[in-house]
C-alpha atoms as a PDB file:
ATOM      1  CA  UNK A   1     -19.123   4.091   9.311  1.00  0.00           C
ATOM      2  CA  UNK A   2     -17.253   6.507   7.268  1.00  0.00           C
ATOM      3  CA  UNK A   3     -16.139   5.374   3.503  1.00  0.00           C
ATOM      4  CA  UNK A   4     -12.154   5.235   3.689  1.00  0.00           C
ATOM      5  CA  UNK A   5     -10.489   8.113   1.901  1.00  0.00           C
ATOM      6  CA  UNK A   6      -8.542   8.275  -1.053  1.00  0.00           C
ATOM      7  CA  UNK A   7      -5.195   8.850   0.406  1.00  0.00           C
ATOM      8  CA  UNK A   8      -6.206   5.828   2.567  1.00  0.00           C
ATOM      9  CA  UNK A   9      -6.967   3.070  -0.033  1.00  0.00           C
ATOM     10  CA  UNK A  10      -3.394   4.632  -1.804  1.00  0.00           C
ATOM     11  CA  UNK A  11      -1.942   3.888   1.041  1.00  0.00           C
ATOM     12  CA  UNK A  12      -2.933   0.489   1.843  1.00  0.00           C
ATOM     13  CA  UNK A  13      -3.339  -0.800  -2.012  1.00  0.00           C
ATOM     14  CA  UNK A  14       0.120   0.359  -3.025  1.00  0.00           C
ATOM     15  CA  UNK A  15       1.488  -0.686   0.228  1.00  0.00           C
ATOM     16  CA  UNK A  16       0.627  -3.842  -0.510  1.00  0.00           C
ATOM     17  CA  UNK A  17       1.361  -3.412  -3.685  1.00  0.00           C
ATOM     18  CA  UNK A  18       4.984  -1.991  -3.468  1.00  0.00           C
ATOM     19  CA  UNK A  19       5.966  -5.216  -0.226  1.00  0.00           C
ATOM     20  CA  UNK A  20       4.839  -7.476  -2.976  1.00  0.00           C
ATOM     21  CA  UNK A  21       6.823  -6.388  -5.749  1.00  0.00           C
ATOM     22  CA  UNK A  22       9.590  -5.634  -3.594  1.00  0.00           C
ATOM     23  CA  UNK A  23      10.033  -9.186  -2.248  1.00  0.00           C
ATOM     24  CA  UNK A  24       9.769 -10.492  -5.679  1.00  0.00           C
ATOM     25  CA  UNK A  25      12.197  -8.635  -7.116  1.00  0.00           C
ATOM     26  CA  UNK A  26      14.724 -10.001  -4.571  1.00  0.00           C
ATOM     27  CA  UNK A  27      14.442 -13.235  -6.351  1.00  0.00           C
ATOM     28  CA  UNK A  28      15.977 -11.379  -9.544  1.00  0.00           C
ATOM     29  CA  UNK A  29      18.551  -9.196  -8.228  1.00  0.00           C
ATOM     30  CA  UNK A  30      20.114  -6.747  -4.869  1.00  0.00           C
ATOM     31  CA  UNK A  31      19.016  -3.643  -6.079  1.00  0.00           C
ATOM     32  CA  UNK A  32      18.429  -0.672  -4.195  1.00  0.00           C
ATOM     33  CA  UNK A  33      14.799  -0.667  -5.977  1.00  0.00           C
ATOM     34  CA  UNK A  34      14.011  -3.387  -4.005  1.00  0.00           C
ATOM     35  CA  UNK A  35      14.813  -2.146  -0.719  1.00  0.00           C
ATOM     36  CA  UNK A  36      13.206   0.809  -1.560  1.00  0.00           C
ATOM     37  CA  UNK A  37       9.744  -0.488  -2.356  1.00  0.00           C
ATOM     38  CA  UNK A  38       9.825  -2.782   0.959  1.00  0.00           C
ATOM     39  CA  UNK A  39      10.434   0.185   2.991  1.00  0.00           C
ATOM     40  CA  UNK A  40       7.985   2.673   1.359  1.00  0.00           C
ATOM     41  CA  UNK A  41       5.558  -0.192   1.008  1.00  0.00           C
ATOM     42  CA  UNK A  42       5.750  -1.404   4.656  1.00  0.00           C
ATOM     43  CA  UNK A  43       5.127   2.493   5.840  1.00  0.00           C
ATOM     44  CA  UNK A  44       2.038   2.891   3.904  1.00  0.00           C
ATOM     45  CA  UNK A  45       0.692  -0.069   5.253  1.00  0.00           C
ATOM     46  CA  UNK A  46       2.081   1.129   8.657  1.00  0.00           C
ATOM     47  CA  UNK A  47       0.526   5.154   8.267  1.00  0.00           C
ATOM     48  CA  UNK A  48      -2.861   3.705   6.211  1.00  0.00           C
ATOM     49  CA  UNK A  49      -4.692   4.372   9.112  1.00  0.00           C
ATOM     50  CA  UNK A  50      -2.861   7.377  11.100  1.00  0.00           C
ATOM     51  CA  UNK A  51      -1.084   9.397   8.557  1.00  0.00           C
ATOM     52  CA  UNK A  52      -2.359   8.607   5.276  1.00  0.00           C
ATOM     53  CA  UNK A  53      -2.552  11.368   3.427  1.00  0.00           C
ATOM     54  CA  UNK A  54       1.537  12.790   4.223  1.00  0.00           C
ATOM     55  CA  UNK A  55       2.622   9.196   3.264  1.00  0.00           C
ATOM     56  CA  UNK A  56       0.276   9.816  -0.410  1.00  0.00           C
ATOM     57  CA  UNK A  57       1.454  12.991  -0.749  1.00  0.00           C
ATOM     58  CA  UNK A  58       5.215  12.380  -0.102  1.00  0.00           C
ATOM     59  CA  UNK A  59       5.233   9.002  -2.094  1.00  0.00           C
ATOM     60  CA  UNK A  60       3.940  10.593  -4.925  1.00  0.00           C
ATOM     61  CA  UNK A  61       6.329  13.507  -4.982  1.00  0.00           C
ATOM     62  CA  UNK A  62       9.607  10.937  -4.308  1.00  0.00           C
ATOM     63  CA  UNK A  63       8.207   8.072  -6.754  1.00  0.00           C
ATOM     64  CA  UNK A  64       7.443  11.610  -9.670  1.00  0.00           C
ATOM     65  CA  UNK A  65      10.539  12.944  -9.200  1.00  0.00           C
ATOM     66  CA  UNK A  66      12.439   9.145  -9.752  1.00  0.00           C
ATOM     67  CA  UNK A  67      10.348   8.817 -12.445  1.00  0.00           C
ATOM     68  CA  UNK A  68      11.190  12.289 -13.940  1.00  0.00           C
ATOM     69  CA  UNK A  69      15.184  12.569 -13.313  1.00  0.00           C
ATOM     70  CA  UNK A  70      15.120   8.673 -14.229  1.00  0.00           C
ATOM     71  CA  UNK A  71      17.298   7.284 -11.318  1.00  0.00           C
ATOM     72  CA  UNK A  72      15.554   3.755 -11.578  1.00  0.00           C
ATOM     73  CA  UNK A  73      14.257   1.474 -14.501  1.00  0.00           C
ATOM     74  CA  UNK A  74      10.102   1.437 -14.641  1.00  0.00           C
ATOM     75  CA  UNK A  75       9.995   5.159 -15.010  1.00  0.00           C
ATOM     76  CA  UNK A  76       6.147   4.709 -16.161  1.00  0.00           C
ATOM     77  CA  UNK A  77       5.601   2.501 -13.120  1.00  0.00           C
ATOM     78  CA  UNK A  78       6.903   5.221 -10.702  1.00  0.00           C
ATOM     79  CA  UNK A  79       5.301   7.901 -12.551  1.00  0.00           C
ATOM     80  CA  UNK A  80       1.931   6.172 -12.332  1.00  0.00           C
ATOM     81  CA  UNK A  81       2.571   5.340  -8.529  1.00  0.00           C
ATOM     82  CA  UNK A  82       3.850   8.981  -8.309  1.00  0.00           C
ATOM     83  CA  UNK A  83       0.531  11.005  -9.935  1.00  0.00           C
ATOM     84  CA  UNK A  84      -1.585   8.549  -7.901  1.00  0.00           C
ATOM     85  CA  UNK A  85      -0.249   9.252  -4.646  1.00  0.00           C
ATOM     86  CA  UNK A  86      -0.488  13.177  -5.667  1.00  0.00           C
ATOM     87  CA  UNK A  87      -4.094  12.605  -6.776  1.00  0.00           C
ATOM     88  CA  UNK A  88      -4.933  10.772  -3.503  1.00  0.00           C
ATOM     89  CA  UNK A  89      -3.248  13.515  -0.947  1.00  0.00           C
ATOM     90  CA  UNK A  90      -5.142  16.202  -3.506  1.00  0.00           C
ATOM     91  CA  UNK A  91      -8.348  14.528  -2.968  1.00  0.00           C
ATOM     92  CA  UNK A  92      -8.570  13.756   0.693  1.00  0.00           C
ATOM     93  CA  UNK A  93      -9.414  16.370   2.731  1.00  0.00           C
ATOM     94  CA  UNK A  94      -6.612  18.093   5.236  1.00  0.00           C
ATOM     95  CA  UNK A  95      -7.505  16.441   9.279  1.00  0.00           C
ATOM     96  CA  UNK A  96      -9.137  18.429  11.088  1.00  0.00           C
ATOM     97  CA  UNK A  97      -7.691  18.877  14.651  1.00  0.00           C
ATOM     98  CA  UNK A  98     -10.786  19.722  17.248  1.00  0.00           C
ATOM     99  CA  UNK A  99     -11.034  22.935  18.645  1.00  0.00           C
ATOM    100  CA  UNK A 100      -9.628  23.228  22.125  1.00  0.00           C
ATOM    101  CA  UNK A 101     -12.002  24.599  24.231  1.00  0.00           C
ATOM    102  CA  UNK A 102     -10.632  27.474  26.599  1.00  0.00           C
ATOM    103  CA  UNK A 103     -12.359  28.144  30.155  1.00  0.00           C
ATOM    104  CA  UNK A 104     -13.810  30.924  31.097  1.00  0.00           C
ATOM    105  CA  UNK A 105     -12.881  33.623  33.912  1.00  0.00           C
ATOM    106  CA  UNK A 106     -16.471  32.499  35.001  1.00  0.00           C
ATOM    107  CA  UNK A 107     -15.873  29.505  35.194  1.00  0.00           C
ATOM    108  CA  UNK A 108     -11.560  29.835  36.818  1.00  0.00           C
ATOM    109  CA  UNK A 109     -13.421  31.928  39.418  1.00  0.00           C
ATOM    110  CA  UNK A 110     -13.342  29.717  42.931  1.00  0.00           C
ATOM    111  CA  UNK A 111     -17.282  29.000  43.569  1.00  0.00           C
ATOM    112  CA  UNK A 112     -18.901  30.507  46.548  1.00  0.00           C
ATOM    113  CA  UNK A 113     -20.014  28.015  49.080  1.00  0.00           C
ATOM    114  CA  UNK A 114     -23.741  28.429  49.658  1.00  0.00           C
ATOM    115  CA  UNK A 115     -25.103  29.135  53.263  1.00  0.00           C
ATOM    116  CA  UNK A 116     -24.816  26.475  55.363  1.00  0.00           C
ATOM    117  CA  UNK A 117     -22.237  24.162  53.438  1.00  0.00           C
ATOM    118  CA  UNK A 118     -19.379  23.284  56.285  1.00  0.00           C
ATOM    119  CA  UNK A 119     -16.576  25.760  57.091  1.00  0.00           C
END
């Protein structure tokens, strides 16, 4: 069995992660935050296994850039969760999509029926 990726334990630990503190913080306050780390929590643990490496890659850009233009409190928190999910979509490889194999004229070509096969 193949080890899981890096973009793939991102996705499930701060998944996890980002539910967690998301439910909790409903206990506080409303905010937007909150709703915000339930959703983007919920689809990492939803793309961990399919799609894991888009979901690190664009988590880390959104959760950078709210951390840079400092639209939310915890900037350090969303910068960490930000370079993270950057480092984890720059460390898995890109998914490979199998080659599609393409016939032949040889093998398009009707066969011949060999002598004495019916009509």
């Amino acid at each position: 069995m193949e080890p899981p990726s890096p973009a793939r334990l991102y996705a499930t630990a701060v998944g996890a992660v980002l539910v967690v503190l998301g439910i909790l913080g409903f206990f506080d306050d409303l905010s937007w935050l909150n709703f915000l780390y339930v959703a983007t929590g919920a689809l990492g643990l939803a793309l961990a296994g399919r799609a894991s490496r888009p979901y690190a890659l664009g988590l880390g850009l959104l959760y950078t850039t709210l951390a840079i233009w400092g639209f939310a409190d915890g900037g350090w928190l969303h910068l960490a969760l930000g370079l993270l999910g950057l480092a984890a979509a720059a460390g898995t490889a890109k998914a490979r999509r199998p080659k599609r194999r393409r016939l032949s004229k040889r093998a398009l070509k009707p066969r011949a029926k060999a002598a004495g096969e019916g009509p």
